[in-house]
Protein backbone atom coordinates (compact mmCIF):
# COMPACT_ATOMS: atom_id res chain seq x y z
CA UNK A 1 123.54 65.70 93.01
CA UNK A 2 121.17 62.90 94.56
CA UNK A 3 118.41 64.19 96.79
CA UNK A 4 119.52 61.42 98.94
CA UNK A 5 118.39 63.16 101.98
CA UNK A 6 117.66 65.82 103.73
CA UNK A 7 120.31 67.32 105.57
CA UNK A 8 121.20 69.37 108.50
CA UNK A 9 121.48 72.75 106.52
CA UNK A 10 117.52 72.39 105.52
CA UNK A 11 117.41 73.80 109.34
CA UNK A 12 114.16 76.13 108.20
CA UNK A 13 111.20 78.19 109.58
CA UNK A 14 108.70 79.62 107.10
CA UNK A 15 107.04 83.26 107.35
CA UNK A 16 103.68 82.77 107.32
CA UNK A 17 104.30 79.47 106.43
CA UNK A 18 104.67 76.83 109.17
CA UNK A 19 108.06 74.57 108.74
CA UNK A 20 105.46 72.11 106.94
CA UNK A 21 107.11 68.65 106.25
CA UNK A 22 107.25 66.44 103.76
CA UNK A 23 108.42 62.78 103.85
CA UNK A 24 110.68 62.03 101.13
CA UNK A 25 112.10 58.73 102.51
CA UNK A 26 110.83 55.64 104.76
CA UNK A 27 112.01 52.54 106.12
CA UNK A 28 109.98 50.11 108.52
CA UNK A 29 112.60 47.60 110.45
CA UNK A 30 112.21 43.97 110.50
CA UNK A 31 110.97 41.96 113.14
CA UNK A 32 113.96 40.50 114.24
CA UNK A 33 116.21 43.88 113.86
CA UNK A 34 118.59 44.08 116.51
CA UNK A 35 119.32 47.42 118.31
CA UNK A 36 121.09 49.56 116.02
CA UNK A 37 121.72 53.41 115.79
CA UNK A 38 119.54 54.82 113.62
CA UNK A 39 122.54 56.82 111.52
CA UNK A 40 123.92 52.96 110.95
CA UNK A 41 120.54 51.75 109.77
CA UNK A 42 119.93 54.12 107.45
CA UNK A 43 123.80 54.34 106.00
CA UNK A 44 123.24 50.84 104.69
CA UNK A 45 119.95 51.62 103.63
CA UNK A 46 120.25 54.37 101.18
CA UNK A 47 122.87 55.10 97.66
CA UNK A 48 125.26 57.92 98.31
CA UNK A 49 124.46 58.57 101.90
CA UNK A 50 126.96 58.94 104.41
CA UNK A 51 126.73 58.71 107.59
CA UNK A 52 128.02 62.53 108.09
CA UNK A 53 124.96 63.62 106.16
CA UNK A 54 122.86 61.24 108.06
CA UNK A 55 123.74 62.82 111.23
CA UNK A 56 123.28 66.31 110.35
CA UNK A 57 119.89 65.52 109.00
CA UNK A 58 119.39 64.02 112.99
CA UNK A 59 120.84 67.19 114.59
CA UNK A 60 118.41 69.01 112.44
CA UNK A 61 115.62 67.28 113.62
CA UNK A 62 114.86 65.82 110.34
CA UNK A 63 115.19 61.96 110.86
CA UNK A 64 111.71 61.00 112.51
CA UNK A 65 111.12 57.40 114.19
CA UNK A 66 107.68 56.89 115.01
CA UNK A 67 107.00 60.17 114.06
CA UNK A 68 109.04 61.99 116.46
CA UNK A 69 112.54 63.63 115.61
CA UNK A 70 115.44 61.54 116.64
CA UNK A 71 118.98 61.99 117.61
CA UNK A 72 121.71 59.87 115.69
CA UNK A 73 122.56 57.84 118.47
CA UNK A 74 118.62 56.72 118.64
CA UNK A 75 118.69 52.74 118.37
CA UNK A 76 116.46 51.03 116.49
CA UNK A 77 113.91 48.52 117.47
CA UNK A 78 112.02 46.05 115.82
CA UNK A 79 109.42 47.50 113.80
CA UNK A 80 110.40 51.10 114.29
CA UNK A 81 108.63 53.52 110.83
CA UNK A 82 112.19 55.74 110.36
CA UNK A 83 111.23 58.57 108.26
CA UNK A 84 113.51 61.13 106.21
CA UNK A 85 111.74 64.80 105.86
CA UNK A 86 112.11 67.77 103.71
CA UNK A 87 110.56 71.15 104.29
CA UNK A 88 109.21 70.95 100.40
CA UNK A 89 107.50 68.20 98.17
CA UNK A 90 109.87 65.71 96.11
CA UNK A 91 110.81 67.25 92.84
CA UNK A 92 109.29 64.82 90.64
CA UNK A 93 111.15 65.82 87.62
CA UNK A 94 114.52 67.68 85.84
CA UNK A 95 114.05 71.24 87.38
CA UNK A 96 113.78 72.93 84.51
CA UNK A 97 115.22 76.70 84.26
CA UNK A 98 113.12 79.24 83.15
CA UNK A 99 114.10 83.08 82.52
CA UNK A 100 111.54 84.44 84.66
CA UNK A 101 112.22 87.99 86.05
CA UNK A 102 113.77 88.39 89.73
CA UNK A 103 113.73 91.41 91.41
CA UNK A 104 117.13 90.99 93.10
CA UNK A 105 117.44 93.13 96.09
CA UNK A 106 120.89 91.78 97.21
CA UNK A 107 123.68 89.36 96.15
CA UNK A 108 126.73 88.21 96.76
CA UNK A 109 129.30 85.18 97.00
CA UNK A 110 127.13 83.38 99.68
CA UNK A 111 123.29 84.91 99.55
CA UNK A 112 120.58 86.09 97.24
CA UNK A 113 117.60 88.28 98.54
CA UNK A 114 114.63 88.57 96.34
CA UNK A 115 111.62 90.83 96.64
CA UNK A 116 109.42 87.63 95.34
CA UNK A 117 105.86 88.74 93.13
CA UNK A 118 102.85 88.31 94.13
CA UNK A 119 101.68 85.52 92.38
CA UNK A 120 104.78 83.18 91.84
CA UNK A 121 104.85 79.54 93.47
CA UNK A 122 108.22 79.53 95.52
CA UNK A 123 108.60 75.38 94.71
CA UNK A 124 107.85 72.88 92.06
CA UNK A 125 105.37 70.53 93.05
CA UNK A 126 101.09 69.96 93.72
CA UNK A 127 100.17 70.53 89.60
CA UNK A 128 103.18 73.97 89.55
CA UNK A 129 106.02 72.07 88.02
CA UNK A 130 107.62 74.83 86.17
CA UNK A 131 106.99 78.99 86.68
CA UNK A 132 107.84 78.80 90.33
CA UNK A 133 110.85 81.17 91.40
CA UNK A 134 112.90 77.92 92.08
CA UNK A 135 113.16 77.39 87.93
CA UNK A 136 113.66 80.89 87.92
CA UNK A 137 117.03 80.55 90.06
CA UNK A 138 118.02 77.75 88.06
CA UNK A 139 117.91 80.27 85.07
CA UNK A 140 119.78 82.67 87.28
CA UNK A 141 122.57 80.67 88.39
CA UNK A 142 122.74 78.41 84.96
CA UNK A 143 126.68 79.75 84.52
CA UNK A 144 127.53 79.26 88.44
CA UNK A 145 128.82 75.40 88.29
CA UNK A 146 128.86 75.28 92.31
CA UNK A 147 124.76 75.95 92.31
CA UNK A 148 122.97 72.78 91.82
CA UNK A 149 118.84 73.80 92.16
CA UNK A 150 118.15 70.35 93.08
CA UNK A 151 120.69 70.20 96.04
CA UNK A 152 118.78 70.50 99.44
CA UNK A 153 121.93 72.04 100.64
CA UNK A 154 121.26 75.24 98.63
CA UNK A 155 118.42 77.35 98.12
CA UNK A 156 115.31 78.69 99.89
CA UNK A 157 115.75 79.00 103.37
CA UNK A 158 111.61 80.30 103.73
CA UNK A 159 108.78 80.54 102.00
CA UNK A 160 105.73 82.91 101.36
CA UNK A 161 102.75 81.74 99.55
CA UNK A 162 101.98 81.97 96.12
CA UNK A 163 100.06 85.45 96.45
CA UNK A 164 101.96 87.14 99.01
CA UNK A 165 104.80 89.49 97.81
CA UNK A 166 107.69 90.47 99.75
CA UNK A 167 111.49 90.07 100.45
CA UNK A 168 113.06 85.76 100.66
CA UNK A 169 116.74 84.85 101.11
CA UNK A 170 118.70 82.33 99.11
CA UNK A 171 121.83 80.46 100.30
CA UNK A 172 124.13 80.06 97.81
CA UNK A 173 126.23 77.85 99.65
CA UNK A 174 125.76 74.69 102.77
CA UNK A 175 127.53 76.93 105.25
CA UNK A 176 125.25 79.74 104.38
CA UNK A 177 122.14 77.49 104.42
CA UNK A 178 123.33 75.92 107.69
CA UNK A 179 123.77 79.56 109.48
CA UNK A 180 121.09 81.37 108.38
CA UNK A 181 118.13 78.18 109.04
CA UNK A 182 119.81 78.46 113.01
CA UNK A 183 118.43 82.58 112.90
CA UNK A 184 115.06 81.49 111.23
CA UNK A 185 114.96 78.45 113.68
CA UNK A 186 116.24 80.58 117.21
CA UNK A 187 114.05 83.78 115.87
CA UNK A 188 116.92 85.75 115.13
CA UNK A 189 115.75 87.51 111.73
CA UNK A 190 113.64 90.63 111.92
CA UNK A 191 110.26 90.51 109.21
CA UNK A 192 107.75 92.60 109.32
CA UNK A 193 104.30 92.01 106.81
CA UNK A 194 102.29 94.79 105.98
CA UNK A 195 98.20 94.31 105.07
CA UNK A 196 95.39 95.57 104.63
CA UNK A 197 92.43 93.70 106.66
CA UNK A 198 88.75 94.13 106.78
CA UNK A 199 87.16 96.37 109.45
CA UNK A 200 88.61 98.91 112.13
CA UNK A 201 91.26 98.10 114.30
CA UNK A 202 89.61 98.59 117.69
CA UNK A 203 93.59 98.58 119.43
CA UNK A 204 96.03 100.10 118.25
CA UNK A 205 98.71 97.20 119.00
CA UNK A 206 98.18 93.69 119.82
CA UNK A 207 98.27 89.90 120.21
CA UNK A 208 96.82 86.89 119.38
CA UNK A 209 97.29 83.91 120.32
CA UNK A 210 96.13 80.58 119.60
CA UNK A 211 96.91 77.09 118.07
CA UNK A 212 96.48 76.69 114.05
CA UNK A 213 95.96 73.50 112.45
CA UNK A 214 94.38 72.27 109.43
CA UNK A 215 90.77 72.86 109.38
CA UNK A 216 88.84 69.58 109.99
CA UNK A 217 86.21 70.68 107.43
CA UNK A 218 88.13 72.17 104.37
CA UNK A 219 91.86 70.41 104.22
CA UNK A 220 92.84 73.35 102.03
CA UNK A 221 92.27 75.42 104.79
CA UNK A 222 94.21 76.08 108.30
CA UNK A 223 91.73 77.50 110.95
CA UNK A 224 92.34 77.84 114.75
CA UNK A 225 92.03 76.15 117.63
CA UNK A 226 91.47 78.29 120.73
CA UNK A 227 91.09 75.38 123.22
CA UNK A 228 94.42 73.76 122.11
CA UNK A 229 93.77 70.48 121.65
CA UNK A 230 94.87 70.24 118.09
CA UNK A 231 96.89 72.43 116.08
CA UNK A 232 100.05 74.18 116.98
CA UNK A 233 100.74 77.00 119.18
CA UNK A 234 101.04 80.31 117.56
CA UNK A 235 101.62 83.52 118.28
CA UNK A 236 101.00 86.78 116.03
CA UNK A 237 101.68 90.84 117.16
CA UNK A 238 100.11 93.30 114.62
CA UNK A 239 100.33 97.25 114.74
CA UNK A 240 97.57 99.46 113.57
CA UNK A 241 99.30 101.57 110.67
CA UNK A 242 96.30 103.49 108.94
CA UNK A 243 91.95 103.11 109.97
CA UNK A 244 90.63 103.56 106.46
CA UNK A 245 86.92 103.04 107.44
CA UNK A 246 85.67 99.74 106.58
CA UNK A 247 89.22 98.39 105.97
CA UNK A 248 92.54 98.90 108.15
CA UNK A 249 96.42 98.80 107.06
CA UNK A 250 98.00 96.80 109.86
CA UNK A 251 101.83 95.58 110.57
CA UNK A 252 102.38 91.97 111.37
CA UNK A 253 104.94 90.13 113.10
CA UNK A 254 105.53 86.68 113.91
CA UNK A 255 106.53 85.18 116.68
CA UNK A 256 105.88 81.67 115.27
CA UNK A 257 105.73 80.26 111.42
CA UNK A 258 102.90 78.38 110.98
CA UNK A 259 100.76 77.27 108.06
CA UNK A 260 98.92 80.72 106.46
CA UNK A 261 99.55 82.41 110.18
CA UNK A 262 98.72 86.27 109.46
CA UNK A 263 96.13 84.93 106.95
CA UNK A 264 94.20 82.80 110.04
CA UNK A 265 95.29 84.97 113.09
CA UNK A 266 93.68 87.89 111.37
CA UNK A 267 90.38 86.14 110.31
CA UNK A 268 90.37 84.85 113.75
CA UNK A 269 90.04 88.22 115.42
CA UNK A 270 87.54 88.89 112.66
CA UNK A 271 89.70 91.22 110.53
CA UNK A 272 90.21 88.82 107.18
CA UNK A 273 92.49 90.07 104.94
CA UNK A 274 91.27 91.93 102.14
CA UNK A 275 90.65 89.85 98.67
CA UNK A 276 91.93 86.38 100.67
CA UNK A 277 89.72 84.23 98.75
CA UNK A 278 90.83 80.84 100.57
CA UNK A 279 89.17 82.53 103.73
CA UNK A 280 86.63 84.83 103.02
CA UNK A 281 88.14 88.18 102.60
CA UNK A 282 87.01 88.38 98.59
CA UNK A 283 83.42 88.89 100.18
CA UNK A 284 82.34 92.75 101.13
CA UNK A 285 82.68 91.86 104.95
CA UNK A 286 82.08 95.31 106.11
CA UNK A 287 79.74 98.29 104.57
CA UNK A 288 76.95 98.92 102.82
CA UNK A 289 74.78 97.53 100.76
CA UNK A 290 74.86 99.96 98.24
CA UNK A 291 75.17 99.38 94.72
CA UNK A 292 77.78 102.52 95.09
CA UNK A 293 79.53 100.67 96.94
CA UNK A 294 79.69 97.69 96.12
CA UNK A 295 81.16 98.53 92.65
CA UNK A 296 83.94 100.24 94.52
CA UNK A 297 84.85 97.22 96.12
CA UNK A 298 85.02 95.43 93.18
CA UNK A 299 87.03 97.92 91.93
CA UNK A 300 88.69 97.48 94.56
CA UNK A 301 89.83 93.49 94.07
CA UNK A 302 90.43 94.13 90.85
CA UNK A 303 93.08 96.40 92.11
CA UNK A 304 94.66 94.37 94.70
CA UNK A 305 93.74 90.13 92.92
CA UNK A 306 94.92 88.79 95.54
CA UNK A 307 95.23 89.03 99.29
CA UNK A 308 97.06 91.52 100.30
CA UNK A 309 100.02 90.76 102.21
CA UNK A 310 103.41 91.87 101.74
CA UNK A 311 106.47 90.71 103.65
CA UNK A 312 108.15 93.90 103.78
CA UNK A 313 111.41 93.80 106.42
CA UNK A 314 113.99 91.02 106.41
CA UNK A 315 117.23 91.13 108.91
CA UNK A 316 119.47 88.91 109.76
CA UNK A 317 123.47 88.22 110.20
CA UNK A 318 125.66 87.63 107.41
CA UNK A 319 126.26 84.05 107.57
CA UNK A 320 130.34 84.76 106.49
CA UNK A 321 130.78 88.08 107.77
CA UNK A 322 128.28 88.52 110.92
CA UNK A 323 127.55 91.86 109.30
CA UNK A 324 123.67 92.90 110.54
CA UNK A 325 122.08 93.31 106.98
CA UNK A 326 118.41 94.56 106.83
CA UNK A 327 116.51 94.99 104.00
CA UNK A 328 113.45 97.12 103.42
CA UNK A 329 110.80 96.66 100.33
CA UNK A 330 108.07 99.51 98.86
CA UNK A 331 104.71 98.46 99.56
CA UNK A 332 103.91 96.59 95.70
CA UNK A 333 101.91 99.09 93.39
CA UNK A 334 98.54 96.89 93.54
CA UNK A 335 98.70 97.58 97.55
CA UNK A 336 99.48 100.98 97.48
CA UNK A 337 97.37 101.79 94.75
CA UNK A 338 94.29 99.65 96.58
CA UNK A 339 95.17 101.74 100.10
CA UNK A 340 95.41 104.96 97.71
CA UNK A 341 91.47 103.94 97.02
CA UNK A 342 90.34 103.57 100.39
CA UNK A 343 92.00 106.67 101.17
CA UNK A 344 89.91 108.71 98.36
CA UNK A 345 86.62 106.74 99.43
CA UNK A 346 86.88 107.73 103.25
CA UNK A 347 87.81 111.47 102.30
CA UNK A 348 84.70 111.85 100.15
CA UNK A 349 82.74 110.27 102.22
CA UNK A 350 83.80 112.59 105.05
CA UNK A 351 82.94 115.72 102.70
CA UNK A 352 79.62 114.46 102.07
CA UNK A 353 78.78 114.10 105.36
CA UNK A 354 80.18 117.56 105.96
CA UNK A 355 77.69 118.48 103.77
């Protein structure tokens, strides 16, 4: 199929990941265009579109003009930028499929749920062009004629980062895409994260708020913006599982999708996540200075090599059925073995100063 464009069922919100765009076509009109609806401009404009597709890619919010999202009956002026987004980078080249192992939590005729490693790029693209779960689903539906991994229409309808673990769902076809990117986009789905973060929790539940963007000093980086003037607003309720001394086990949940949210929101309210070594947390933040210790840190990271952050819960409605389906993931064995070694260190420390 041509990734001619992107179309209405690519309808998505990330988990921690902010619906990040990427700009896959653009088109700057003439001087002397005459007023024309946008969906008519572009139909003439690009091979194999039609002007169906155009229009659910409008509806969706995904035809920009100017840099703002456009309806299809938006007429075009002279000089107008008109600009076709996806939610992930261009695939430069043949996806290629690879027999990588899924953990496949759930399947049938119309979705796929995956409890994703940590570790594994979700999309081709930025120097990962092969090893990223999307050639592994091209492996897994190489005998299913009807899945094309290229075709926008299918596919991923969030994403996690590379070294987060937890549960993703997979349309498997548009209508399924389509219904389940309107729960992600109206909040619909339930998903819960589970990690472990530096320090004690001083309250047992709370909130934070406050606008992320991307950091004006490190681009690889998102950081936030209390005063919001920049960024985008962002909300972020956590529950205090487990106090484990210098280190706490928390519950997340999103009320927004932005860019690395958990990840910034905690480091925000000075509780980085443990081994996040994009912001910090692969330091010893909180301690001793003991030698003691600090090999039991390391021990530590070398447990967990990686931050640790699992997307645990995912609900939502069965796009054919309407059936509620929730799914529920173990904490992965590098997490629960790195909270089993907290757990030892904070019970003989308590013994020894017993003694």
């Amino acid at each position: 199929m041509s990734e001619d464009i992107y179309t209405g069922e690519e309808l998505l919100l990330t988990d921690e990941n902010e619906r990040e765009l990427y700009e896959h076509f653009r088109f700057v009109a003439d001087k002397g265009q005459t007023l024309l609806r946008v969906d008519k401009f572009l139909v003439t404009r690009m091979e194999n579109a039609s002007r169906n597709r155009i229009q659910q890619a409008a509806e969706a919010g995904c035809i920009l003009v100017n840099g703002k999202p456009v309806k299809s009956n938006y007429r075009v002026k002279p000089l107008d930028v008109v600009s076709i987004v996806m939610d992930r980078p261009r695939y430069e080249c043949e996806i290629i499929a690879q027999d990588i192992p899924l953990d496949i939590v759930y399947e049938d005729d119309d979705v796929l749920v995956v409890n994703k490693q940590a570790g594994l790029v979700v999309h081709p693209g930025h120097g990962n062009y092969s090893g990223t779960l999307v050639n592994a689903l091209a492996w897994h539906f190489r005998d299913t004629p009807d899945y094309d991994v290229s075709d926008p229409r299918l596919g991923l309808v969030h994403r996690i980062d590379k070294d987060t673990s937890g549960l993703l769902v997979i349309a498997k076809t548009p209508e399924a895409k389509t219904h389940l990117g309107l729960q992600f986009f109206n909040k619909t789905t339930q998903r819960k994260y589970v990690a472990v973060v530096w320090g004690s929790m001083e309250n047992e539940t709370g909130r934070i708020e406050g606008n992320i963007g991307r950091s004006l000093k490190d681009r690889l980086q998102m950081t936030v913006f209390p005063n919001g003037d920049y960024g985008k607003s962002a909300v972020t309720h956590y529950n205090t599982i487990e106090r484990l001394g210098y280190v706490s086990v928390v519950e997340c949940v999103l009320e927004t999708g932005r860019t690395h949210q958990i990840r910034v929101h905690m480091k925000h309210i000075g509780h980085t996540l443990f081994n996040d070594e994009r912001y910090g947390g692969d330091q010893i933040l909180r301690g001793t200075t003991f030698a003691k210790y600090r090999q039991f840190v390391q021990n530590c990271f070398d447990i967990c090599p990686r931050q640790a952050l699992h997307a645990k819960t995912l609900g939502f409605k069965h796009p054919r059925t309407g059936k509620d389906m929730f799914f529920d993931t173990e904490i992965p064995a590098d997490m629960q073995n790195l909270i089993g070694r907290w757990r030892q260190y904070i019970a003989s420390r308590d013994i020894n100063d017993e003694e």
